[in-house]
Structure formats: C-alpha cells, structure tokens
C-alpha atoms as a PDB file:
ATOM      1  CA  UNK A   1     -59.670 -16.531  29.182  1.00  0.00           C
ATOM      2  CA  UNK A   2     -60.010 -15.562  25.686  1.00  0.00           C
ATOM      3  CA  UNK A   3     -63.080 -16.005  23.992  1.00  0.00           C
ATOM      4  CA  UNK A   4     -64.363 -14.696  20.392  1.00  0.00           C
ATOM      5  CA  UNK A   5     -66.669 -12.429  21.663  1.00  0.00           C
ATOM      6  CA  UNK A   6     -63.767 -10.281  23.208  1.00  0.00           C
ATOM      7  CA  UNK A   7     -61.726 -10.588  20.507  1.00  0.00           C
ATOM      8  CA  UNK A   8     -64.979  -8.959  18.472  1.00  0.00           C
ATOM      9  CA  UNK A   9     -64.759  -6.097  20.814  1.00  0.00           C
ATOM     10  CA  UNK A  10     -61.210  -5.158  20.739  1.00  0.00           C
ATOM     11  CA  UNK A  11     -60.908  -5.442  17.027  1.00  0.00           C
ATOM     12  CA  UNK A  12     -64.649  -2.828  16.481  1.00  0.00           C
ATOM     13  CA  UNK A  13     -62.881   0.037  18.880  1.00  0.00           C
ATOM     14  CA  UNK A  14     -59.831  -0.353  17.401  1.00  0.00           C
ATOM     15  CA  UNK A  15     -61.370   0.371  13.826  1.00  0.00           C
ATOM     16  CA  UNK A  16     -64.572   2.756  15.678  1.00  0.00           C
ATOM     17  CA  UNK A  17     -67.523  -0.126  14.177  1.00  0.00           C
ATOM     18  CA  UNK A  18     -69.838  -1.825  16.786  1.00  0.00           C
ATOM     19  CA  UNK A  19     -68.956  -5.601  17.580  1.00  0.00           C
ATOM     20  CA  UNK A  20     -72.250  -6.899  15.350  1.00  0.00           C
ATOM     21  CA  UNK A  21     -70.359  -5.036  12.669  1.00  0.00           C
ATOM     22  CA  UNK A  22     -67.574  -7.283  12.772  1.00  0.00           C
ATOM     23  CA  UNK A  23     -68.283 -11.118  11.299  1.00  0.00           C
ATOM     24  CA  UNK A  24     -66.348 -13.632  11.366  1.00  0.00           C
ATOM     25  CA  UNK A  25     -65.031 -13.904   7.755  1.00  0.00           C
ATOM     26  CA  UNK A  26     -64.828 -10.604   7.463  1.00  0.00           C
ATOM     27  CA  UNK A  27     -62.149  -9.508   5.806  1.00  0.00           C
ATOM     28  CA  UNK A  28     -60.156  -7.089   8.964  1.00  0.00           C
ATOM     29  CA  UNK A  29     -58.324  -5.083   6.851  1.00  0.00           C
ATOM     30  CA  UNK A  30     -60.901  -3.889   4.588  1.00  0.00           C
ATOM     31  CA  UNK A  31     -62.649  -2.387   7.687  1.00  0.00           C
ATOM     32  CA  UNK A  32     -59.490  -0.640   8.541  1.00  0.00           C
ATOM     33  CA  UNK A  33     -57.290  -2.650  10.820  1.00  0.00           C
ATOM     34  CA  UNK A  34     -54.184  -2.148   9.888  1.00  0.00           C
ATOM     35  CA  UNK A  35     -50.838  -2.749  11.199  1.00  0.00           C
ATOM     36  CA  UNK A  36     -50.238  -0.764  13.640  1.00  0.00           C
ATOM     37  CA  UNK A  37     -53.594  -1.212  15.078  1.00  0.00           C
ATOM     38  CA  UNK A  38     -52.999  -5.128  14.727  1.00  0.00           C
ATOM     39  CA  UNK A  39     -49.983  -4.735  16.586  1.00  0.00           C
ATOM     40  CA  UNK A  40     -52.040  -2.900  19.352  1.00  0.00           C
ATOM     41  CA  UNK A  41     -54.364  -6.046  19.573  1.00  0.00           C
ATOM     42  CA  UNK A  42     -51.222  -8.457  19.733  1.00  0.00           C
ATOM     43  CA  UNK A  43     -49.756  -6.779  23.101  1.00  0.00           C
ATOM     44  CA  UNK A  44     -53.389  -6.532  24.708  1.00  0.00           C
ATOM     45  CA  UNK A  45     -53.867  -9.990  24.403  1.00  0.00           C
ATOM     46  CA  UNK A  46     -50.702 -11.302  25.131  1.00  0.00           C
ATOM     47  CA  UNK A  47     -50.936  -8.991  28.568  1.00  0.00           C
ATOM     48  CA  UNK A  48     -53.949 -10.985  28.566  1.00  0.00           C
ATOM     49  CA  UNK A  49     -52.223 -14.084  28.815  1.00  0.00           C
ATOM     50  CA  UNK A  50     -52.634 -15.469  25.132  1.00  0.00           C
ATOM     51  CA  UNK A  51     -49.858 -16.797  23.572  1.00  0.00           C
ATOM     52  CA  UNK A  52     -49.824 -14.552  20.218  1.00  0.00           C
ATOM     53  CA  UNK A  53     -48.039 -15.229  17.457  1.00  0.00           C
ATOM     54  CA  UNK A  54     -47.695 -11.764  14.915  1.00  0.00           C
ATOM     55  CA  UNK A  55     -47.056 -13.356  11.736  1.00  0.00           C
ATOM     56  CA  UNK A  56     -50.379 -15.827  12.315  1.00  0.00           C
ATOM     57  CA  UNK A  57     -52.304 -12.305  12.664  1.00  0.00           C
ATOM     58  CA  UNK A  58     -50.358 -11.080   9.432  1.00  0.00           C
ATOM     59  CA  UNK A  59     -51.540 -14.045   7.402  1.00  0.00           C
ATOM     60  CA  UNK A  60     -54.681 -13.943   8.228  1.00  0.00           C
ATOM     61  CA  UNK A  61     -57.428 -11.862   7.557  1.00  0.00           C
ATOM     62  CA  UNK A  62     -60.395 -12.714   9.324  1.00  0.00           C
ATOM     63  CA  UNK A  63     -61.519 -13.120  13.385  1.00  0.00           C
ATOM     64  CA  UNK A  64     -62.368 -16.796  12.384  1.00  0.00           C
ATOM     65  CA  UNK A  65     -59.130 -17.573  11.318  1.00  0.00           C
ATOM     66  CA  UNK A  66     -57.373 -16.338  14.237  1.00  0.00           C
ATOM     67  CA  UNK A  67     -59.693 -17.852  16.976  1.00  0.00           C
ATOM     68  CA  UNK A  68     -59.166 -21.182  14.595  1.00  0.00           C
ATOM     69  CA  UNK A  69     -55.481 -20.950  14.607  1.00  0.00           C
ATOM     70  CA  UNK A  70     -54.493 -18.884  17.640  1.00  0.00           C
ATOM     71  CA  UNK A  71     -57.222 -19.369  20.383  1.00  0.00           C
ATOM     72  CA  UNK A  72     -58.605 -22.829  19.639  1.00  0.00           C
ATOM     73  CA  UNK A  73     -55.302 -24.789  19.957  1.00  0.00           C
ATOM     74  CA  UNK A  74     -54.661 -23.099  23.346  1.00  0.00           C
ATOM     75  CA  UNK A  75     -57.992 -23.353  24.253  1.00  0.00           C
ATOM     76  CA  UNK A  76     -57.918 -27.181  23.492  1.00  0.00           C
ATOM     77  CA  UNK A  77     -54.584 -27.213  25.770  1.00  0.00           C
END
C-alpha cells in the first residue's frame, strides 16, 4: 500500500534532497521535479499498484495535494 511517507522518498531521490527536505506544501517543481522525473514517479507507483492519474500530478504541485486527490480516495476505497 501507498502511504505518504513513500511517496516522500521517491519524490527526494528523484530530485537528490533527503525526505525531511520535502514538506508537504512544498511546491515539487521548485525543488526540481520536473516532467520527466514526474513521469518516472507515475510508472513506479502504478507498478506499485496505485491507480495514477498524470494530468492530477500535472495540476498539482505539492505531495499534499496528490496524497489528497490520488491516494486518499483509493485509500478510502
């Protein structure tokens, strides 16, 4: 299963920062995630087994957001 704390992890070695470095409403791109590397994140977690959508991950900016509107509703399933 999915939790934030993972998602925390793969996001700091995708952009070389340590997990603690990486808050919630931190803004992803502005610590250098960028496309390619958010694509990267989208195929390990849906080998994972969660249901990503790209476009959500697009829109928004922040690891809040996307455990709000990605994880949480499948979560809650």
């Amino acid at each position: 299963m999915m939790t934030l704390d993972r998602m925390r992890a793969d996001v700091a070695r995708l952009i070389d920062l340590e997990p603690e470095e990486v808050a919630d409403d931190a803004n992803l791109a502005d610590l250098g995630l960028d496309s390619m590397r958010l694509m990267q994140l989208a195929m390990g977690w849906e080998q994972a087994g969660l249901a990503v959508d790209f476009g959500v991950l697009a829109e928004y900016s922040t690891l809040g957001d996307w455990w709000r509107e990605i994880v949480a509703p499948q979560v809650r399933a």
